[in-house]
Protein backbone atom coordinates (compact mmCIF):
# COMPACT_ATOMS: atom_id res chain seq x y z
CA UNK A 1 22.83 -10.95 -34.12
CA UNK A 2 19.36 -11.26 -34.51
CA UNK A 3 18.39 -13.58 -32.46
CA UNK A 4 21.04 -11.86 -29.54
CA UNK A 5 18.46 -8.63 -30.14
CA UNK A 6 15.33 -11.37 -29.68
CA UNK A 7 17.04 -12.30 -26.48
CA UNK A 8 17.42 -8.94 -24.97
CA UNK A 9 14.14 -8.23 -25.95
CA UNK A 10 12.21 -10.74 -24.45
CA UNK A 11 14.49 -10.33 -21.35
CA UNK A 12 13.19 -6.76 -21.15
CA UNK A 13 9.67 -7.67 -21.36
CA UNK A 14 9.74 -9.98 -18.63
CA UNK A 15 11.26 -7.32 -16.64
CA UNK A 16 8.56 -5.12 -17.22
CA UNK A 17 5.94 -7.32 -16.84
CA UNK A 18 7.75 -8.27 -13.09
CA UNK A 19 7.04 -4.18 -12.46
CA UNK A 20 3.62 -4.48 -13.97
CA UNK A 21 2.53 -7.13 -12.12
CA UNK A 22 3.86 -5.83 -9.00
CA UNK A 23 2.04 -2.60 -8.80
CA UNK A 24 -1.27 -4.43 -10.74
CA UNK A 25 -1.10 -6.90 -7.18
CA UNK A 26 -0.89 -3.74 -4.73
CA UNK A 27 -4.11 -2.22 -6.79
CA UNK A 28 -5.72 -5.95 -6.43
CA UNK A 29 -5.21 -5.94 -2.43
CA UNK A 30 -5.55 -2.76 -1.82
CA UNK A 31 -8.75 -2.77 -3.12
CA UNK A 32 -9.76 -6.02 -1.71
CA UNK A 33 -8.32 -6.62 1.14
CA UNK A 34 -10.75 -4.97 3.65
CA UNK A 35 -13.68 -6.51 1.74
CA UNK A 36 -12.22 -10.14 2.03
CA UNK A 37 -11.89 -9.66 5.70
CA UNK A 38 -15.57 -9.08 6.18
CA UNK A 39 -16.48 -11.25 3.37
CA UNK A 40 -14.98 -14.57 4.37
CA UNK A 41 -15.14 -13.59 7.66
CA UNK A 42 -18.95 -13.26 7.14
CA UNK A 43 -19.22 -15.68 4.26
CA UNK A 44 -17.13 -18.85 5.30
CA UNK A 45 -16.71 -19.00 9.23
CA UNK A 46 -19.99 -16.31 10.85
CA UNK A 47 -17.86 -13.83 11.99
CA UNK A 48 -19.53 -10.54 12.03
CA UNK A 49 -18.17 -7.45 10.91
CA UNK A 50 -15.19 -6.50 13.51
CA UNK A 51 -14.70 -3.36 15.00
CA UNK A 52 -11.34 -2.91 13.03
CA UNK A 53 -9.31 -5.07 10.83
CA UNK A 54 -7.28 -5.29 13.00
CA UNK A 55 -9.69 -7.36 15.59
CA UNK A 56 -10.04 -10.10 13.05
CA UNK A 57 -6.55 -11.56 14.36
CA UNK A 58 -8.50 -12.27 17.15
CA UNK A 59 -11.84 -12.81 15.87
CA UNK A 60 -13.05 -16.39 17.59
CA UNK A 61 -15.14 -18.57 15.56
CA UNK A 62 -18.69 -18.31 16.50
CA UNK A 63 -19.57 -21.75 17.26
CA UNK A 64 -16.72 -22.62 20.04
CA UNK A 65 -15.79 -19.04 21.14
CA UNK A 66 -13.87 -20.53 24.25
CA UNK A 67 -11.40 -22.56 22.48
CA UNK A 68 -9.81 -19.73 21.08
CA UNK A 69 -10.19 -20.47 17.34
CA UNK A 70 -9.29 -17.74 15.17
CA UNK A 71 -9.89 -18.45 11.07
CA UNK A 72 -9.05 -15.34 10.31
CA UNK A 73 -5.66 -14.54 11.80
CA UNK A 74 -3.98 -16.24 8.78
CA UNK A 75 -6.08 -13.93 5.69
CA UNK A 76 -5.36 -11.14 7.74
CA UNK A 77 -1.67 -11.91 8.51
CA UNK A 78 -1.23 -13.07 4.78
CA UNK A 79 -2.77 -10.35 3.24
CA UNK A 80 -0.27 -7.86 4.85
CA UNK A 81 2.66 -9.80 4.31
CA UNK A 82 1.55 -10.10 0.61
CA UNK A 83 1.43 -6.43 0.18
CA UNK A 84 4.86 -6.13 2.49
CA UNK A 85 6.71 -8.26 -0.04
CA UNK A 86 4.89 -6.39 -3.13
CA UNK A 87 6.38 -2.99 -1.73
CA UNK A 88 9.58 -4.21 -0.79
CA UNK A 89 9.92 -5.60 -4.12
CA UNK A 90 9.02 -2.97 -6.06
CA UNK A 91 12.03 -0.74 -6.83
CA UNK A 92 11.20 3.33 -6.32
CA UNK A 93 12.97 5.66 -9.53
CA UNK A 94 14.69 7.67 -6.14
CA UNK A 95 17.11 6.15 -3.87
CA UNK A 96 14.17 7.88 -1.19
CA UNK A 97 11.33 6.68 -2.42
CA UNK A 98 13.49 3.30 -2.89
CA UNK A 99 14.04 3.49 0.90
CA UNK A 100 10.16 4.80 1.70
CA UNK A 101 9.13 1.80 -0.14
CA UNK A 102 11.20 -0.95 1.67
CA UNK A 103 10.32 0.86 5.20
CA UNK A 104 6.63 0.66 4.60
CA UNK A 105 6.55 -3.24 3.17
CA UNK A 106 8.68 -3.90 6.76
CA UNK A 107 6.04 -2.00 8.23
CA UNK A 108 3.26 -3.93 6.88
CA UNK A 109 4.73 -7.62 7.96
CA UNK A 110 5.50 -5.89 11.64
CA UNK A 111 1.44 -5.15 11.48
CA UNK A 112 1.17 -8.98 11.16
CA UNK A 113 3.43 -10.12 13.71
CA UNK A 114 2.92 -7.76 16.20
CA UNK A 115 -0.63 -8.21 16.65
CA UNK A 116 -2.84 -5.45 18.91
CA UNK A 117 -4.25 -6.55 21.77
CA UNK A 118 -6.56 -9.54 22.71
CA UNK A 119 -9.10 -6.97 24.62
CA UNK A 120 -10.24 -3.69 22.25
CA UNK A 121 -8.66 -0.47 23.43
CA UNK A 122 -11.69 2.29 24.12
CA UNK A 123 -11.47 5.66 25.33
CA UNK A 124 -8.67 6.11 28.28
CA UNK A 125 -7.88 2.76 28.38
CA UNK A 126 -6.09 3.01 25.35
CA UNK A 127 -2.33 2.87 25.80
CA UNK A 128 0.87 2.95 23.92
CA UNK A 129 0.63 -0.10 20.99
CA UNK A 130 3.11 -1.05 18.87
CA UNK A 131 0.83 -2.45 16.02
CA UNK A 132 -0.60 1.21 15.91
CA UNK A 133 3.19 2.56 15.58
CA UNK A 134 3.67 0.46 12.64
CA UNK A 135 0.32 0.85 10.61
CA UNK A 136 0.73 4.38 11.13
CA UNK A 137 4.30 4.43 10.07
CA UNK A 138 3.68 2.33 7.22
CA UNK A 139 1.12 5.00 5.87
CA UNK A 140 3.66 7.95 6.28
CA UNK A 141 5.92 6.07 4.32
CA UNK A 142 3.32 6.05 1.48
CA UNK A 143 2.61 9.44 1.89
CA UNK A 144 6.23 10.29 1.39
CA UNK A 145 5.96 8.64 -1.37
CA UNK A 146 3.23 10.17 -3.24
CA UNK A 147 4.03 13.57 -1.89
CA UNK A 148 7.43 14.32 -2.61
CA UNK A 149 9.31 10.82 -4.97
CA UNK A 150 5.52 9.91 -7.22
CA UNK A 151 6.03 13.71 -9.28
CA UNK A 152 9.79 12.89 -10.21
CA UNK A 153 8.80 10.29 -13.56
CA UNK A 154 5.82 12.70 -14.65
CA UNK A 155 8.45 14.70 -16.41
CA UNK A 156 9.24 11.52 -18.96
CA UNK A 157 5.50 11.65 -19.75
CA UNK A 158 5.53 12.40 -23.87
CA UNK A 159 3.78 15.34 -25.20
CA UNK A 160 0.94 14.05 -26.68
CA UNK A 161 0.23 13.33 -22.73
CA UNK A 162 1.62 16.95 -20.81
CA UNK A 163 -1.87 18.23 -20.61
CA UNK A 164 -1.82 15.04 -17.88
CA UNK A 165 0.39 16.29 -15.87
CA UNK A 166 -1.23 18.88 -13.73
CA UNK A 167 -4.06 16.01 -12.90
CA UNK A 168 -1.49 13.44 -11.91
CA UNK A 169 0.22 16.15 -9.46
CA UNK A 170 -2.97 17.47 -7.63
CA UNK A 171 -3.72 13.62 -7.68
CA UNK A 172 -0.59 12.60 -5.94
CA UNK A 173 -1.12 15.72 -3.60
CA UNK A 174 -4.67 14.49 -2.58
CA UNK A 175 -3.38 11.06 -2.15
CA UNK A 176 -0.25 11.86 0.20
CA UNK A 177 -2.70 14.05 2.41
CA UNK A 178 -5.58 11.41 2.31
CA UNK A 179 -2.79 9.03 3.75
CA UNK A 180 -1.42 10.99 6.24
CA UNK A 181 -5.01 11.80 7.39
CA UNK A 182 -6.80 8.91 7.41
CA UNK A 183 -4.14 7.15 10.07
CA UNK A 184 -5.07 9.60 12.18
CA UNK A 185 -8.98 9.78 11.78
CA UNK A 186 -9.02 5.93 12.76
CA UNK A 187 -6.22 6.81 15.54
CA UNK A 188 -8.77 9.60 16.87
CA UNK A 189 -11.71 7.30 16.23
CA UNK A 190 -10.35 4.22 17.85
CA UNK A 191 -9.82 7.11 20.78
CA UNK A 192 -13.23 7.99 21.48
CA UNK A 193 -15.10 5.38 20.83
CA UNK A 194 -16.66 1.93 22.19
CA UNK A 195 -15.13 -1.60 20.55
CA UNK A 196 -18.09 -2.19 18.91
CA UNK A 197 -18.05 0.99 16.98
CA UNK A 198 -17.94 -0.04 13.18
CA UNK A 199 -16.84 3.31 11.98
CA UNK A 200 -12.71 2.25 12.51
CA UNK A 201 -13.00 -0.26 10.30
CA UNK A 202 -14.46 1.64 8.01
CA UNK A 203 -11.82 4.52 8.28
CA UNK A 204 -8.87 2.06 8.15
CA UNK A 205 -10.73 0.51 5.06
CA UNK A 206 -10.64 4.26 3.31
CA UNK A 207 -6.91 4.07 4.04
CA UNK A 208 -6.18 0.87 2.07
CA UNK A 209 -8.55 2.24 -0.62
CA UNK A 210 -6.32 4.95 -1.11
CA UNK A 211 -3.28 3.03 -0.96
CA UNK A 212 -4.92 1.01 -4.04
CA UNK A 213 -5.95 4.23 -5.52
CA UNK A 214 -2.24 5.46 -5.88
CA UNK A 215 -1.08 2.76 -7.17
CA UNK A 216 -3.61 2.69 -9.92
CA UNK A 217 -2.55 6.02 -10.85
CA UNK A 218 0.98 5.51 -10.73
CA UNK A 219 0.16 2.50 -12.92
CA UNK A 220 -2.01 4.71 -15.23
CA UNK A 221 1.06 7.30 -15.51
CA UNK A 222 4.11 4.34 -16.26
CA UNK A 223 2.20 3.09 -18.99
CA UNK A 224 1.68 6.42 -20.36
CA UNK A 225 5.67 7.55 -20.09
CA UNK A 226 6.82 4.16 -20.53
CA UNK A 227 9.39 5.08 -18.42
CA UNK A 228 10.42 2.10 -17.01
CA UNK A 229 11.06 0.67 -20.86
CA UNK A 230 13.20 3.48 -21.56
CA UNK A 231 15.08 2.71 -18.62
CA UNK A 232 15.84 -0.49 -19.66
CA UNK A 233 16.90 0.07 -23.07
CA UNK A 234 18.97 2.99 -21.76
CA UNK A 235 17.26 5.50 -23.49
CA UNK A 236 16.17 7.48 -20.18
CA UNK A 237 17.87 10.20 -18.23
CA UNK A 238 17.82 10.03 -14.92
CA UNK A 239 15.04 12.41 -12.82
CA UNK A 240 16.08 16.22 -12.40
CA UNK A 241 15.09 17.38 -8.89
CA UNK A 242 11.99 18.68 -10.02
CA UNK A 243 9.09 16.88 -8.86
CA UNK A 244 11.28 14.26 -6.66
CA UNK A 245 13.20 14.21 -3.59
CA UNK A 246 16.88 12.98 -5.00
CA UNK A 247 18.04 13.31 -8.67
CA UNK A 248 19.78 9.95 -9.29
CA UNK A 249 18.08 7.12 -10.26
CA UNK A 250 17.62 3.84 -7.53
CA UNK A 251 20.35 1.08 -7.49
């Protein structure tokens, strides 16, 4: 019997060391991922900083810019699909954040592989781009996320931690406007001004920054509630509909 307990045990650790990991890796390339664009862009190959990070797709290689060389399409394609597959992954507490979650990690692999055009869009000559629809969508999805599912575990936060809670909300809050937001800022940006502006990148950098910095709080407020270990030793109720979108916990 002892060793059965052992089992289960470990078998629950592992399990929340999957959902550890998981939302440690979005923090890691959130936080990174505009940075390694420019870096190894700059660093490895001489590309200069692009006007988006989205341009790097098509970023040519400096020293035979007619052959149509581009080292950077496959960090920039594999750096979205690696923080598609974390989000799709990673299972929500809500059957709609759940669903938020495995919209916006489809979102971020349809960024990939449906690439914006080979020419920068500037000023009217912008038109209708599918690679737009889906970044955008993919940061609405987030924002649903943190706006209305993120509040529904801060209820299994102990009380030694309930003075917390009124940071985490106003922190979630700030978040799910900053997402919503900063889409649009680079969407107005990329709008009315030239290609070689610099100042898209850096708003669609501030968007992935955010991304990272929900995730480190959300990280921050499961280790706190231990939630997720209460869950699997059955010891946790599911969400009321305080806080979240649906009461019942995700299948």
């Amino acid at each position: 019997m002892r060793l059965h307990n052992q089992d289960e045990q470990a078998l629950s650790e592992h399990m929340l060391a999957t959902y550890k990991t998981l939302r440690r890796s979005l923090i890691v390339l959130g936080l990174t991922f505009p940075f390694l664009l420019w870096g190894v862009g700059k660093g490895l190959y001489g590309i200069p900083l692009q006007s988006s990070m989205s341009r790097y797709y098509f970023a040519p290689y400096p020293e035979s810019p007619d052959e149509k060389i581009f080292p950077m399409r496959i960090w920039f394609a594999g750096g979205l699909f690696a923080i598609g597959a974390a989000l799709y992954l990673y299972k929500g507490f809500t059957n709609w954040e759940n669903v938020a979650l495995n919209l916006a990690g489809s979102c971020a692999a349809l960024v990939a592989l449906v690439p914006m055009a080979i020419e920068p869009c500037t000023g009217s000559n912008c038109s209708f781009s599918w690679h737009g629809l889906f970044a955008v969508l993919l940061f609405l999805c987030l924002a649903f996320v943190a706006l209305f599912c993120a509040q529904a575990t801060l209820q299994y936060l102990p009380p030694e931690h309930k003075h917390l809670l009124p940071g985490f909300r106003l922190r979630y809050k700030v978040v799910g406007v900053l997402m919503v937001l900063s889409p649009l800022g680079a969407f107005v940006l990329t709008r009315n001004t030239e290609g070689q502006s610099y100042f898209i990148f850096w708003a669609e950098a501030f968007c992935v920054l955010t991304f990272a910095w929900y995730w480190f709080e959300k990280t921050r407020e499961m280790e706190l509630s231990k939630a997720e270990k209460k869950a699997v030793e059955e010891k946790l109720k599911p969400p009321t509909n305080k806080g979240g979108v649906i009461p019942k916990l995700a299948v």
